[in-house]
Protein backbone atom coordinates (compact mmCIF):
# COMPACT_ATOMS: atom_id res chain seq x y z
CA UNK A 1 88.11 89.47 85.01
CA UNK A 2 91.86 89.49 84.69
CA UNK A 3 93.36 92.78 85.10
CA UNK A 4 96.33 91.75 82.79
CA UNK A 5 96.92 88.81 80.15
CA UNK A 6 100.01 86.41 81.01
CA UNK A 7 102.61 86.42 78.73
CA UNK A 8 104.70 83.15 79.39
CA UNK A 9 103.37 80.69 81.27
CA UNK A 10 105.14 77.53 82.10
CA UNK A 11 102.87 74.15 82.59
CA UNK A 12 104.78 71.54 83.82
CA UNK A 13 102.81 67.81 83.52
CA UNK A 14 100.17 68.74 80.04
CA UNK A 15 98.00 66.06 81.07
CA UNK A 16 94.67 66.16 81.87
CA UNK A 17 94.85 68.67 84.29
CA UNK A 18 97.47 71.03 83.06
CA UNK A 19 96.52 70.80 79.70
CA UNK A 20 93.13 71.66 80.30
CA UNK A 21 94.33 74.83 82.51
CA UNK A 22 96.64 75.78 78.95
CA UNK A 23 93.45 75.50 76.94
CA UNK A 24 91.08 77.69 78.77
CA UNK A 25 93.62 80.31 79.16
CA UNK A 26 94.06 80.17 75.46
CA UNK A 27 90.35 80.26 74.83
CA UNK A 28 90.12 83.65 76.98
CA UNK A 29 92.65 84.94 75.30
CA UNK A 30 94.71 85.62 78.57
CA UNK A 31 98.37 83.83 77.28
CA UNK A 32 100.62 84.90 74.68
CA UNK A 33 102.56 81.63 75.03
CA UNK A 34 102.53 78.09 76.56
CA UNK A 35 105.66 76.54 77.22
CA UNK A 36 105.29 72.83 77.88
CA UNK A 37 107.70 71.02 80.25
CA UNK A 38 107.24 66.99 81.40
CA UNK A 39 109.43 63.71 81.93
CA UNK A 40 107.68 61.85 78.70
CA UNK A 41 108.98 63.45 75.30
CA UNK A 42 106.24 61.54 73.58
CA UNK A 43 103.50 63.26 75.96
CA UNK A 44 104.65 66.82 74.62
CA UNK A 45 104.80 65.81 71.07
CA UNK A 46 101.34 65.13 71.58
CA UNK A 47 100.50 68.23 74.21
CA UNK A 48 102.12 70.72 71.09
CA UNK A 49 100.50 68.88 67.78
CA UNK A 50 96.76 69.39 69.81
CA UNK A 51 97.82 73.38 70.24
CA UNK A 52 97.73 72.82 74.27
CA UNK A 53 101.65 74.55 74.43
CA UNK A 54 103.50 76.32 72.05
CA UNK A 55 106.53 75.04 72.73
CA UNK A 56 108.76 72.35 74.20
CA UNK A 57 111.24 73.32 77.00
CA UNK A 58 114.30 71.12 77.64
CA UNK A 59 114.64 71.85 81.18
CA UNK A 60 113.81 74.80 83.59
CA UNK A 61 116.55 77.27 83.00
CA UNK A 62 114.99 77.78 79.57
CA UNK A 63 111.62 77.43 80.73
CA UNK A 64 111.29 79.72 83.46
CA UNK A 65 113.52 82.60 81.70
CA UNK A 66 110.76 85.72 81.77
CA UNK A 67 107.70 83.05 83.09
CA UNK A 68 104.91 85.02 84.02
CA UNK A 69 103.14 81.86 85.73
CA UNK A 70 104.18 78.37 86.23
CA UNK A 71 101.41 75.54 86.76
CA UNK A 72 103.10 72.11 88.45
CA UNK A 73 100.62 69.71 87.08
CA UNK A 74 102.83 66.05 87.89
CA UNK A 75 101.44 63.93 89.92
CA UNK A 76 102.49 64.83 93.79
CA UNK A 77 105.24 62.55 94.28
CA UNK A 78 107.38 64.41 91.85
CA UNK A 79 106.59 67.95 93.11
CA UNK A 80 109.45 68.03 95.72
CA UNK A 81 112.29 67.33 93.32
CA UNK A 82 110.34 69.51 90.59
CA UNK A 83 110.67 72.60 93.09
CA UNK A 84 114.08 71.83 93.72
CA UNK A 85 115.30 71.63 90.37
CA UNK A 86 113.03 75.00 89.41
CA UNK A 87 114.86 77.19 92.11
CA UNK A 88 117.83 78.18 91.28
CA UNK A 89 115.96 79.72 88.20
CA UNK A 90 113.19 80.82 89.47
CA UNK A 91 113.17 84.75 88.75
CA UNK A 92 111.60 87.61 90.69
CA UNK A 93 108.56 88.35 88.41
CA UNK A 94 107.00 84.49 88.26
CA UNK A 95 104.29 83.13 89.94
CA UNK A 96 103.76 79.41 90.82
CA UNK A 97 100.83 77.06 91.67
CA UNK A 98 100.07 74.06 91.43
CA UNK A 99 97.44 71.42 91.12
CA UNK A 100 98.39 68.43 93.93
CA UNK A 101 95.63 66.65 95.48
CA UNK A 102 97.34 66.88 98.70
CA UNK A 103 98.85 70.01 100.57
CA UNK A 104 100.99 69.07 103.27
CA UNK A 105 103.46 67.41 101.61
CA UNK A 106 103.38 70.04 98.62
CA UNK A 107 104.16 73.08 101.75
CA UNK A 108 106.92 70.81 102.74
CA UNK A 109 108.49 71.11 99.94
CA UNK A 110 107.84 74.36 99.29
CA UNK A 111 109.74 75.56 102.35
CA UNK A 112 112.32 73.29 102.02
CA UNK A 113 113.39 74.70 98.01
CA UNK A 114 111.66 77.62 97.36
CA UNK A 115 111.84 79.66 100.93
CA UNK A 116 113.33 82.77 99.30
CA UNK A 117 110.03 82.76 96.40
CA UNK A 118 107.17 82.29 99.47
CA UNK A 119 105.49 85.21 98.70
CA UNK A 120 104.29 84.14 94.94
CA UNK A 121 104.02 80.47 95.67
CA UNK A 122 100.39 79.84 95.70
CA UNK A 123 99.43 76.42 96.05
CA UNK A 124 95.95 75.29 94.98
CA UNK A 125 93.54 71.77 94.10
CA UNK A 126 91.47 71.97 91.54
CA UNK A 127 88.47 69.51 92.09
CA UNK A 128 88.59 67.94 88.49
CA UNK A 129 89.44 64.72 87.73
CA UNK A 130 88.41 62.12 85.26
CA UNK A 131 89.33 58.65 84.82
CA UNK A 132 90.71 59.45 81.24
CA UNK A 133 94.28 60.63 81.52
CA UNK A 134 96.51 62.20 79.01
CA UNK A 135 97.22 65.23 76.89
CA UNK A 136 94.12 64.41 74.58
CA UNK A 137 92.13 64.48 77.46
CA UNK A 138 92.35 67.71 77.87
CA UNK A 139 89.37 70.34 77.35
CA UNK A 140 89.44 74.23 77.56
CA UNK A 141 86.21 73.44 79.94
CA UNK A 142 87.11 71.04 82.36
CA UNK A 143 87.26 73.60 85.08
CA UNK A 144 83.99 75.47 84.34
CA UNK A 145 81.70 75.41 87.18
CA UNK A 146 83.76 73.06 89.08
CA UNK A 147 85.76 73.57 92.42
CA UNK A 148 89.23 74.99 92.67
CA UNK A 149 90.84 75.19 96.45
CA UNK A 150 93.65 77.64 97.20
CA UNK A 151 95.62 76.92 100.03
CA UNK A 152 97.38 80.12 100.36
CA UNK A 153 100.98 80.52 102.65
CA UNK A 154 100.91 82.99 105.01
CA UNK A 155 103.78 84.54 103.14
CA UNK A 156 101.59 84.86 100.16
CA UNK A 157 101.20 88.28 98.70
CA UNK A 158 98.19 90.08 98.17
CA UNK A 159 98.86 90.63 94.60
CA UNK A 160 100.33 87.26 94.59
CA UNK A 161 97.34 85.69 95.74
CA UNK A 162 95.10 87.78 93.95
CA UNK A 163 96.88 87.34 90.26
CA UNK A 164 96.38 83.18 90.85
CA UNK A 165 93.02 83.65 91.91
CA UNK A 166 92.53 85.61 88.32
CA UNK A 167 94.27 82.58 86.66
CA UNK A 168 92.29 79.65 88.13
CA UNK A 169 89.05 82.10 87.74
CA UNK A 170 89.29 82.73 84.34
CA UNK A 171 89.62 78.67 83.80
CA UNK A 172 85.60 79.09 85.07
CA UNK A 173 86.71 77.69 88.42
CA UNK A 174 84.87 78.49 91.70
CA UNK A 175 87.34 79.40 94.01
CA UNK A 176 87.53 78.88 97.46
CA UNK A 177 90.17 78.93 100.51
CA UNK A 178 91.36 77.02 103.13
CA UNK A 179 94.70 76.08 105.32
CA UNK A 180 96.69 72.95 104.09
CA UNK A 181 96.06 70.86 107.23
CA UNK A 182 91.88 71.58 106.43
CA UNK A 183 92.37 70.49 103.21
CA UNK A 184 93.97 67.28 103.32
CA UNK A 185 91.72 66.31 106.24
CA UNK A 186 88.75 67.24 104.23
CA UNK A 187 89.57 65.49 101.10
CA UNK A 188 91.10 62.04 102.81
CA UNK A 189 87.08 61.91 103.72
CA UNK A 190 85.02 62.71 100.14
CA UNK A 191 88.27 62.06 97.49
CA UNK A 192 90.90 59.66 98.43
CA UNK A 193 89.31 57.04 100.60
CA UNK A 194 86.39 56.41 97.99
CA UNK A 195 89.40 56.20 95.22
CA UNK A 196 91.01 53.73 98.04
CA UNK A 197 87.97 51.73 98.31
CA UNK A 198 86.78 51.33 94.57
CA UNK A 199 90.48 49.93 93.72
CA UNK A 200 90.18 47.67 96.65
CA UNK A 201 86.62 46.36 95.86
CA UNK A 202 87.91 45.28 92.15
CA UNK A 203 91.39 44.40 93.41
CA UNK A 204 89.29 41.97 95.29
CA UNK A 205 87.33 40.59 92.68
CA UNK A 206 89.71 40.59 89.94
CA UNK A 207 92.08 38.25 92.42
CA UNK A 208 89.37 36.00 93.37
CA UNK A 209 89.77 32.55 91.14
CA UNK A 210 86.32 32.65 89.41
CA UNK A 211 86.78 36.50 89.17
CA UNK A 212 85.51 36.12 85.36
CA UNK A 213 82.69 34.87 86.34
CA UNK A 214 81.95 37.69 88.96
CA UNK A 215 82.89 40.12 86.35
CA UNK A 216 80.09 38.98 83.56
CA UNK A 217 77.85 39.25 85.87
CA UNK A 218 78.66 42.91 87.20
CA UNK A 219 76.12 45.38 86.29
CA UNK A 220 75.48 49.36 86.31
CA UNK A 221 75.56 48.94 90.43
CA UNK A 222 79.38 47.45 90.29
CA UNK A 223 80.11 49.80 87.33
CA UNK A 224 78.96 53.24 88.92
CA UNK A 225 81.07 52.31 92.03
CA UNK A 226 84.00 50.96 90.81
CA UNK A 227 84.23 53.98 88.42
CA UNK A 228 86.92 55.96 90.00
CA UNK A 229 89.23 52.62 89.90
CA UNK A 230 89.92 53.42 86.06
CA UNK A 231 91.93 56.51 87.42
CA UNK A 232 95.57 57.06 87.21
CA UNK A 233 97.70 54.54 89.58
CA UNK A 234 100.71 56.17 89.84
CA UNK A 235 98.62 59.66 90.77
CA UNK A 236 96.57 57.85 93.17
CA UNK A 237 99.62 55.92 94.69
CA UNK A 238 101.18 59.00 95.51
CA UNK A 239 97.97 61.02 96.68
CA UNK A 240 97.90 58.08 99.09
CA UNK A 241 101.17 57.74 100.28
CA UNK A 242 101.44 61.85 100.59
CA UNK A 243 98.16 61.88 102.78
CA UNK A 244 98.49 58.74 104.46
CA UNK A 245 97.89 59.94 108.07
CA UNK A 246 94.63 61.49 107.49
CA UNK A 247 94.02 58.74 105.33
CA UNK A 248 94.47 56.03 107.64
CA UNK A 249 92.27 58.04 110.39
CA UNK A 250 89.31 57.74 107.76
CA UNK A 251 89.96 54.33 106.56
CA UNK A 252 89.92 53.27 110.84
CA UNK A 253 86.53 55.40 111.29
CA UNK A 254 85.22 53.65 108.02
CA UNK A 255 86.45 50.11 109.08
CA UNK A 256 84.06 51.16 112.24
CA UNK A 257 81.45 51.57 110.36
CA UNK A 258 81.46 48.34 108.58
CA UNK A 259 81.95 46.45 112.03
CA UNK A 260 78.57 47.80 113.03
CA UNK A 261 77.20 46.76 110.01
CA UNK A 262 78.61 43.40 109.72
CA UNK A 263 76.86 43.19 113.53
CA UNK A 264 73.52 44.36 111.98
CA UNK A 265 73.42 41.24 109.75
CA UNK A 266 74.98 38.75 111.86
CA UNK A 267 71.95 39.80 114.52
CA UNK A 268 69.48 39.40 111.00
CA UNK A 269 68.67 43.70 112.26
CA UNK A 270 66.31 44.41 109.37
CA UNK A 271 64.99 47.79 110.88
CA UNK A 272 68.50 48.85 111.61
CA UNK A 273 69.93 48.47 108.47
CA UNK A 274 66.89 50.08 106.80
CA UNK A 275 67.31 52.83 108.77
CA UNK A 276 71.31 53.13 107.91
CA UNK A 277 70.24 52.89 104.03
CA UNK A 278 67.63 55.50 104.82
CA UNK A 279 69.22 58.12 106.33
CA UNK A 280 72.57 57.14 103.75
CA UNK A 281 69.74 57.81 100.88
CA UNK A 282 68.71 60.66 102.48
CA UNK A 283 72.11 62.38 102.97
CA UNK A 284 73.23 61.86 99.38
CA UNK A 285 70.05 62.97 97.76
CA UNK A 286 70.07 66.45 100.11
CA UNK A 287 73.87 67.02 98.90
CA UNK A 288 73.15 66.26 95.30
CA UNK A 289 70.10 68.69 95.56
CA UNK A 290 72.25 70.86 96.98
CA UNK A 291 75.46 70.65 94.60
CA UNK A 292 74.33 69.70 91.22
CA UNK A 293 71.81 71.61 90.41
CA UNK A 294 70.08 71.37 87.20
């Protein structure tokens, strides 16, 4: 429950993600207005004809003047100069979040622009993406039931903290918490090396010279894996580049992994390789019982 309804709140980037975060506030009832704010003109046209914002800013002196709230939904690369050019109008009431797939770059920048707003600077991830991108891809329930991690400053307020909690909550998010460095070591493991990997299988096949070939004869195996590779490039380009160093410890430990089993079939190790697909199976089935429920 929210103790109090927002009245302005700023989402900057009404893609997917932010325009889905507009859309279930406006379904609770918890905004009295929407103020869109983005590099693509043509991206807002569409964001206010589908009634995700109310209105088109021009730039963030107008934008932030009384802001309750302020989402940064761009993709992370464009966060740091986003908080820089926000500061200087940044007033004492607003609160900011945002929804980067990466933390420690997002902190950076945070400290380095917006040290004198650290206590109402609550940065967060929700776990939400889809390949489809786009202000008409947005949905007032993207966020229900799924996974939305706060990585709070230690400057943070209570109220602060709490008041972003309320916004992300009433999305239908569950909420949990943990420090920046967790969280990008965390999701370089389970988010950005699979994205890494499905682009590289079809990168692969796609430059290969009979790669038409290889494509007709792809099925539902090659199309449930290489899934994620219809996601955004220039998101994923700088997800990678921001979280490179926990990314490239993964990649090495995964690279180790596929040595061993390259050895397994060069030594024709039947039982070994069962046993790798077994207790693979066996892991994924436990966490699927365990996280999507029926």
């Amino acid at each position: 429950m929210v103790s109090a309804p927002f009245g302005r709140v700023v989402v900057c980037g009404v893609g997917l993600i932010g325009g889905s975060f507009a859309l279930a506030l406006k379904r609770q009832g918890l905004v009295r207005e929407v103020v869109g704010l983005g590099r693509s003109r043509a991206s807002l046209e569409e964001a206010l004809s589908l009634g995700i914002i109310d209105s088109i800013s021009e730039g963030w002196a107008d934008a932030l003047r009384a802001a309750d709230l302020v989402l940064l939904a761009m993709p992370v690369g464009s966060m740091t100069a986003a908080m820089e050019a926000m500061a200087p109008h940044l007033e004492p009431q607003t609160l900011v979040t945002d929804a980067g797939s990466t933390k420690r770059d997002i902190v950076e920048g945070i400290y380095t622009h917006l040290r004198a707003h650290l206590d109402r600077i609550v940065p967060a991830h929700p776990i939400a993406g889809a390949e489809r991108s786009g202000a008409s891809a947005a949905t007032a329930d993207l966020y229900q039931g799924r996974k939305v991690v706060l990585t709070p400053l230690v400057e943070n307020s209570a109220e602060a903290l709490a008041r972003v909690r309320e916004a992300w909550g009433a999305c239908g998010a569950e909420l949990s918490e943990m420090s920046p460095q967790e969280h990008d070591r965390v999701f370089a493991a389970v988010s950005h090396l699979p994205h890494l990997l499905a682009f590289a299988l079809v990168h692969d096949i796609a430059e290969r010279a009979n790669s038409d070939e290889l494509f007709s004869f792809a099925a539902s195996g090659f199309r449930d894996f290489s899934r994620i590779a219809s996601s955004h490039p220039e998101m994923w380009r700088d997800i990678c580049i921001a979280n490179r160093h926990a990314l490239q410890a993964e990649l090495d430990t995964y690279l180790s992994e596929l040595a061993w089993i390259r050895a397994l079939l060069a030594q024709g190790d039947g039982p070994a390789l069962e046993k790798l697909f077994t207790d693979a199976r066996d892991a994924r089935n436990a966490w699927l019982a365990g996280h999507f429920k029926a």
